[in-house]
C-alpha atoms as a PDB file:
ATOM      1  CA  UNK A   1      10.246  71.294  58.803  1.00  0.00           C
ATOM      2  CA  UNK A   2      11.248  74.359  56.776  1.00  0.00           C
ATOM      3  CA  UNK A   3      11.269  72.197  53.432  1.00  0.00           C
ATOM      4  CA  UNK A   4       7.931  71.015  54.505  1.00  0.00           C
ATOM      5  CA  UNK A   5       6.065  74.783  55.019  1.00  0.00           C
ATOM      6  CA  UNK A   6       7.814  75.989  52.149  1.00  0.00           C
ATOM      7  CA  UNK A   7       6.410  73.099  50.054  1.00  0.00           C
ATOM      8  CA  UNK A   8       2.637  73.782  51.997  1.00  0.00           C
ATOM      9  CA  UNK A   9       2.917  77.421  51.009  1.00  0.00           C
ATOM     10  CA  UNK A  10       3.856  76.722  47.223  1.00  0.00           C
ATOM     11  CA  UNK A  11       0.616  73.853  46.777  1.00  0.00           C
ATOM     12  CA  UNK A  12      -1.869  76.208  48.594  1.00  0.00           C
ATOM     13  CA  UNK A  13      -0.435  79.319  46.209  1.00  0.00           C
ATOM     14  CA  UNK A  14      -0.703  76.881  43.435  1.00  0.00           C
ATOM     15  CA  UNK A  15      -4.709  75.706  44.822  1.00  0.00           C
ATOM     16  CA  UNK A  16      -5.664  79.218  45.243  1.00  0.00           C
ATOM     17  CA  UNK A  17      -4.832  80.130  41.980  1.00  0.00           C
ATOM     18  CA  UNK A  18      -6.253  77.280  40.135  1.00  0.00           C
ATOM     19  CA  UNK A  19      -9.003  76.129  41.423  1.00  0.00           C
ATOM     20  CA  UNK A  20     -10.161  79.293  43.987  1.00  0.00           C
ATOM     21  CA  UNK A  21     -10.683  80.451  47.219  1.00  0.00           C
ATOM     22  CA  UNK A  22     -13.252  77.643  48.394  1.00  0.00           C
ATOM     23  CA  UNK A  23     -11.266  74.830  47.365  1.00  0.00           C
ATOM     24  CA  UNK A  24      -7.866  76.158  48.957  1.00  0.00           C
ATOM     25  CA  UNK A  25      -9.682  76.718  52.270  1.00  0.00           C
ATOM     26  CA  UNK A  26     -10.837  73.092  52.020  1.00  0.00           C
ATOM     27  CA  UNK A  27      -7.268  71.829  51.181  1.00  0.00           C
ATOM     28  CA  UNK A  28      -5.606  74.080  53.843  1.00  0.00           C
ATOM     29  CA  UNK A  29      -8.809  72.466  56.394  1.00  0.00           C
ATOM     30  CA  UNK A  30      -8.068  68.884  55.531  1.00  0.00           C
ATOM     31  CA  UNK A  31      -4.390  69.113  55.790  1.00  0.00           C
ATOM     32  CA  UNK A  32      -4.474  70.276  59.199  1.00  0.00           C
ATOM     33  CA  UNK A  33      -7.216  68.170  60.541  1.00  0.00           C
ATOM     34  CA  UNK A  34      -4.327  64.975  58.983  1.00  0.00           C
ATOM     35  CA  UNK A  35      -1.451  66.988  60.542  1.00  0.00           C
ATOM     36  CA  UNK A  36      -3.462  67.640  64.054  1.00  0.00           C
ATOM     37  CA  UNK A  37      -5.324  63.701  64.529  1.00  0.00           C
ATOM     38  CA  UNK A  38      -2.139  61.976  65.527  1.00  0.00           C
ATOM     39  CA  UNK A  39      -2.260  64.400  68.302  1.00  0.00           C
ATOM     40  CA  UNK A  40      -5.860  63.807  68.797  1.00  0.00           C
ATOM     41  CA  UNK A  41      -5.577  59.804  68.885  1.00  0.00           C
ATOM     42  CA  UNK A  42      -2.523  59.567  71.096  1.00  0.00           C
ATOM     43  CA  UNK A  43      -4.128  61.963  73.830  1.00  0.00           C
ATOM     44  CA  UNK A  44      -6.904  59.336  74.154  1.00  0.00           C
ATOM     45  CA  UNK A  45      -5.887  56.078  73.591  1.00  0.00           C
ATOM     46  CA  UNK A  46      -3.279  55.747  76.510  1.00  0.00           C
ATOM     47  CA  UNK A  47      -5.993  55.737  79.383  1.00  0.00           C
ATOM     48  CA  UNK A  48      -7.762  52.756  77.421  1.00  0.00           C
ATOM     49  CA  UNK A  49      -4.445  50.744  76.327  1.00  0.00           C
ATOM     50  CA  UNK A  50      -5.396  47.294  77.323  1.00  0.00           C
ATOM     51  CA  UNK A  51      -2.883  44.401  75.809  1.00  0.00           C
ATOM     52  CA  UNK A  52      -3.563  40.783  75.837  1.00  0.00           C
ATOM     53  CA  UNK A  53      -1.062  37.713  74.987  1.00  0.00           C
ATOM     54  CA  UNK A  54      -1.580  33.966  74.399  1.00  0.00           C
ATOM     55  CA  UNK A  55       0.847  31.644  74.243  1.00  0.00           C
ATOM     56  CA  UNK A  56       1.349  29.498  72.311  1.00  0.00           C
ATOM     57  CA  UNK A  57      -0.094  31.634  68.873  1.00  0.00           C
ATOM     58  CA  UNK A  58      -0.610  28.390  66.395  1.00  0.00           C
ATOM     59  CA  UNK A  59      -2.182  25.165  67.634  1.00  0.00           C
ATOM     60  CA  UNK A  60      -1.619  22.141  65.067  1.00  0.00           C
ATOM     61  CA  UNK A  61      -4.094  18.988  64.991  1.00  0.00           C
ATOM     62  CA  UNK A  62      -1.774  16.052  64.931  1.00  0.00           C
ATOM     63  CA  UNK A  63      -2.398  13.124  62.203  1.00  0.00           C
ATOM     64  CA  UNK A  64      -5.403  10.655  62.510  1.00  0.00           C
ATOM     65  CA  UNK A  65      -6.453  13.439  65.211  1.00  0.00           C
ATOM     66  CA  UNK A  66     -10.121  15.622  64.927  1.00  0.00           C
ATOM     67  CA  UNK A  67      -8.414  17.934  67.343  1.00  0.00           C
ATOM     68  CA  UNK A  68      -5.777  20.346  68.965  1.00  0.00           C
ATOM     69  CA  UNK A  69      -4.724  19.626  72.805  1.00  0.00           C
ATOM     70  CA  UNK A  70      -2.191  23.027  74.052  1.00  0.00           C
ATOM     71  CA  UNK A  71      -1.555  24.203  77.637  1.00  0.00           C
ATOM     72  CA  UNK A  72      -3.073  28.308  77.032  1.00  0.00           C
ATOM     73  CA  UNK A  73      -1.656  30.659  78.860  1.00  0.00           C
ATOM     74  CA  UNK A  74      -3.056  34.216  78.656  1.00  0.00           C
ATOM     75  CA  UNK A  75      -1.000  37.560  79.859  1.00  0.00           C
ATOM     76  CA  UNK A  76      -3.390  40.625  79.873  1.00  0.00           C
ATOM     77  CA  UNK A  77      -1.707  43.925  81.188  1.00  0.00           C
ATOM     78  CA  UNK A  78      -3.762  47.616  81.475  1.00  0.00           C
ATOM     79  CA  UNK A  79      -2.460  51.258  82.149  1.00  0.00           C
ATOM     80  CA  UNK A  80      -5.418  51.627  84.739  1.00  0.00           C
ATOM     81  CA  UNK A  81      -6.744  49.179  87.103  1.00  0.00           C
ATOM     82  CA  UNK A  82     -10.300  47.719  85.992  1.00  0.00           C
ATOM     83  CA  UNK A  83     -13.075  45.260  86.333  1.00  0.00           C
ATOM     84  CA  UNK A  84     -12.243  42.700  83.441  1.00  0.00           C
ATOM     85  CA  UNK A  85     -12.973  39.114  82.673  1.00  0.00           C
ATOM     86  CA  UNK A  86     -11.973  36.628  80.326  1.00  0.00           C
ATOM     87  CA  UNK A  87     -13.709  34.402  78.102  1.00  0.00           C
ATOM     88  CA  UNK A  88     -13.707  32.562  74.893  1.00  0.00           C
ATOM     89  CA  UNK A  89     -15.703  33.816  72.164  1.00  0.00           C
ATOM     90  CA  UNK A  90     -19.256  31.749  71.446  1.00  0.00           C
ATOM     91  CA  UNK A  91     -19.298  30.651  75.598  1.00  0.00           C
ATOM     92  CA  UNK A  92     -21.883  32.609  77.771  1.00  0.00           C
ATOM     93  CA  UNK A  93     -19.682  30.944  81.095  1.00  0.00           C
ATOM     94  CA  UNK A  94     -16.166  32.951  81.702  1.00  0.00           C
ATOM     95  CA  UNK A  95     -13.102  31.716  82.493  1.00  0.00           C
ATOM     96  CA  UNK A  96     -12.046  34.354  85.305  1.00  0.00           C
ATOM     97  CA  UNK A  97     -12.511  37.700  86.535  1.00  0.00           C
ATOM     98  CA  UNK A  98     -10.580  40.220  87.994  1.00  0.00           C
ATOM     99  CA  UNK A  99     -11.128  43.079  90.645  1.00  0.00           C
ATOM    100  CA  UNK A 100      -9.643  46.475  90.265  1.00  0.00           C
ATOM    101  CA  UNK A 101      -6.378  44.832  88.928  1.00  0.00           C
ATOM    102  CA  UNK A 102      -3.924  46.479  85.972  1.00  0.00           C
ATOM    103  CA  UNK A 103      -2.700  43.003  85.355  1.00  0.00           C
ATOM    104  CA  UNK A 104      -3.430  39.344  85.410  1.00  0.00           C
ATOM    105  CA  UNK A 105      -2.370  35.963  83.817  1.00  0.00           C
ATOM    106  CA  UNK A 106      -4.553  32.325  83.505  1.00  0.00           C
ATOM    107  CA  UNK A 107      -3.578  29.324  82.650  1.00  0.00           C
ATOM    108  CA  UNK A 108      -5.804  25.874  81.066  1.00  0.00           C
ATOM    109  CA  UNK A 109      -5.680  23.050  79.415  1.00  0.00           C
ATOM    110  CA  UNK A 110      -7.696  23.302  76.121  1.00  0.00           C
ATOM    111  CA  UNK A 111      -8.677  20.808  73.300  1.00  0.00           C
ATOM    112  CA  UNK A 112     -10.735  22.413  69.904  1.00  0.00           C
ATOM    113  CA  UNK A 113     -11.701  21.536  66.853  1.00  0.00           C
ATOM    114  CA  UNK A 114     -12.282  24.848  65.833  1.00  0.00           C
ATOM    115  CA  UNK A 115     -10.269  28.622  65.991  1.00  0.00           C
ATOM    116  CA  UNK A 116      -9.979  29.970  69.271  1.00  0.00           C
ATOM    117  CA  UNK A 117     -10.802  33.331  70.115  1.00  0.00           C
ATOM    118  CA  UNK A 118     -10.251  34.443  73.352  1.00  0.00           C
ATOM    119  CA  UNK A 119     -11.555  38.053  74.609  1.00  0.00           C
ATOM    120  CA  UNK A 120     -10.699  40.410  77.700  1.00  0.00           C
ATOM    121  CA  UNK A 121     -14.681  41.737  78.622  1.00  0.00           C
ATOM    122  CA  UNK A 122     -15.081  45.178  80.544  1.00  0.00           C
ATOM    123  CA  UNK A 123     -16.875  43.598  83.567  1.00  0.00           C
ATOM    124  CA  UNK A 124     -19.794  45.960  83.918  1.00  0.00           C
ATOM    125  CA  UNK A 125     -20.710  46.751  80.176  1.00  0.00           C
ATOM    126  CA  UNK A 126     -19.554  43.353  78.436  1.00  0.00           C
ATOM    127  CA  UNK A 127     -17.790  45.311  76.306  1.00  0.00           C
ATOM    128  CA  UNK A 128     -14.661  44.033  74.063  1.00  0.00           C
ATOM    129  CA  UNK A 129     -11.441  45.850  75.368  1.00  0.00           C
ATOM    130  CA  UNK A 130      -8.964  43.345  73.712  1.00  0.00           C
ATOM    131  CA  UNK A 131      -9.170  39.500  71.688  1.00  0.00           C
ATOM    132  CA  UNK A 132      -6.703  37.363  70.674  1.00  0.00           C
ATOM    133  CA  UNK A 133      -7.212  34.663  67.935  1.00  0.00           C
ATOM    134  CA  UNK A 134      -5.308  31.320  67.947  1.00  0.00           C
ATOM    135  CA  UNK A 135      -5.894  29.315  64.541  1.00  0.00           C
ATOM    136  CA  UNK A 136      -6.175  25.816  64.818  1.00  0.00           C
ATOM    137  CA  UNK A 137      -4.485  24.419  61.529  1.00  0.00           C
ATOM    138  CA  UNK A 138      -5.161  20.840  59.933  1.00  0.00           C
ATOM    139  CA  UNK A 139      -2.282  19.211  58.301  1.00  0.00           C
ATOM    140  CA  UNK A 140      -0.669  15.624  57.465  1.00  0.00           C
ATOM    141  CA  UNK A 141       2.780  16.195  56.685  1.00  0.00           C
ATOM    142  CA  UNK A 142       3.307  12.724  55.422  1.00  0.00           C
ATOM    143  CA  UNK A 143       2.647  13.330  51.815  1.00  0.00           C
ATOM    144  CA  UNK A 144       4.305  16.737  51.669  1.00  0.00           C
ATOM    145  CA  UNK A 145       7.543  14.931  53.048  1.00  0.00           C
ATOM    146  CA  UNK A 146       8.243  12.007  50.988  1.00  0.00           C
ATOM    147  CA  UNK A 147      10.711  12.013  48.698  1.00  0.00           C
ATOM    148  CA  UNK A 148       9.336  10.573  44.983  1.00  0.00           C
ATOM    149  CA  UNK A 149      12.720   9.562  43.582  1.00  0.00           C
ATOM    150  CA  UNK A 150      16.730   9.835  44.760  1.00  0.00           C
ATOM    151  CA  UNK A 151      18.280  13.178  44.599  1.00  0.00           C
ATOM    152  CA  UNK A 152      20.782  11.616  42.450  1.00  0.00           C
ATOM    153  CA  UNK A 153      18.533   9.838  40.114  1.00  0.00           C
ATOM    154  CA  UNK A 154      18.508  11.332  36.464  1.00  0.00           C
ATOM    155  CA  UNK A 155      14.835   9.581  35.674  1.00  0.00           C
END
């Protein structure tokens, strides 16, 4: 901390004396609006902290399929208790809702074609508290698998 104010003292000494009084007051203003905004963001973030998990994270189409089948299961936790529903992204209909709850879990079956992006809504406003995206990939792994020649073959 000492090394740190002594260092601050020695740049603004060296600011005011190069460059002037108006640019040291602007260096001295923007290093303690960057030294004073963790502060700022911490105080309000932990009332709105809303988390949301989905298992499993990948979803792989298998070969001479057009699409992924997976059991989801989404884990969403809160610090407060809130109105919140859940619902995948591009479908008006959701999937549930809950009632003054900090915490909640759902379970589906789900086949896509597509990415899957699932979102926690604020129940009143619509608004996006938390979303989770689960990429559907498209791969055959029978070409990247076969062996062209013996691993002991010199040609």
């Amino acid at each position: 901390m000492l090394k740190t104010v002594t260092e601050f003292r020695r740049l603004s000494g060296t600011a005011f004396r190069a460059v002037g009084l108006s640019m040291a007051v602007r260096l001295v203003s923007v290093l303690l609006l960057w030294m004073g905004a963790p502060a700022l963001l911490q105080a309000t973030t932990p009332d709105q902290a809303v988390t949301l998990h989905a298992q499993p994270r990948i979803c792989v189409v298998p070969a001479g399929e057009q699409s992924c089948s997976l059991q989801l299961q989404v884990t969403w936790t809160s610090a407060t208790a809130r109105n919140v529903c859940l619902q995948l992204h591009g479908q008006s209909a959701t999937l549930q809702c809950w009632q003054a709850q900090q915490s909640g879990s759902f379970s589906m079956m789900l086949a896509q074609t597509e990415n899957i992006l699932i979102q926690l809504l604020d129940a009143q406003n619509l608004e996006v508290l938390s979303e989770v995206d689960i990429p559907v990939i498209k791969r055959d792994l029978r070409d990247t698998r076969r062996r062209r020649r013996h691993a002991w073959s010199v040609f």
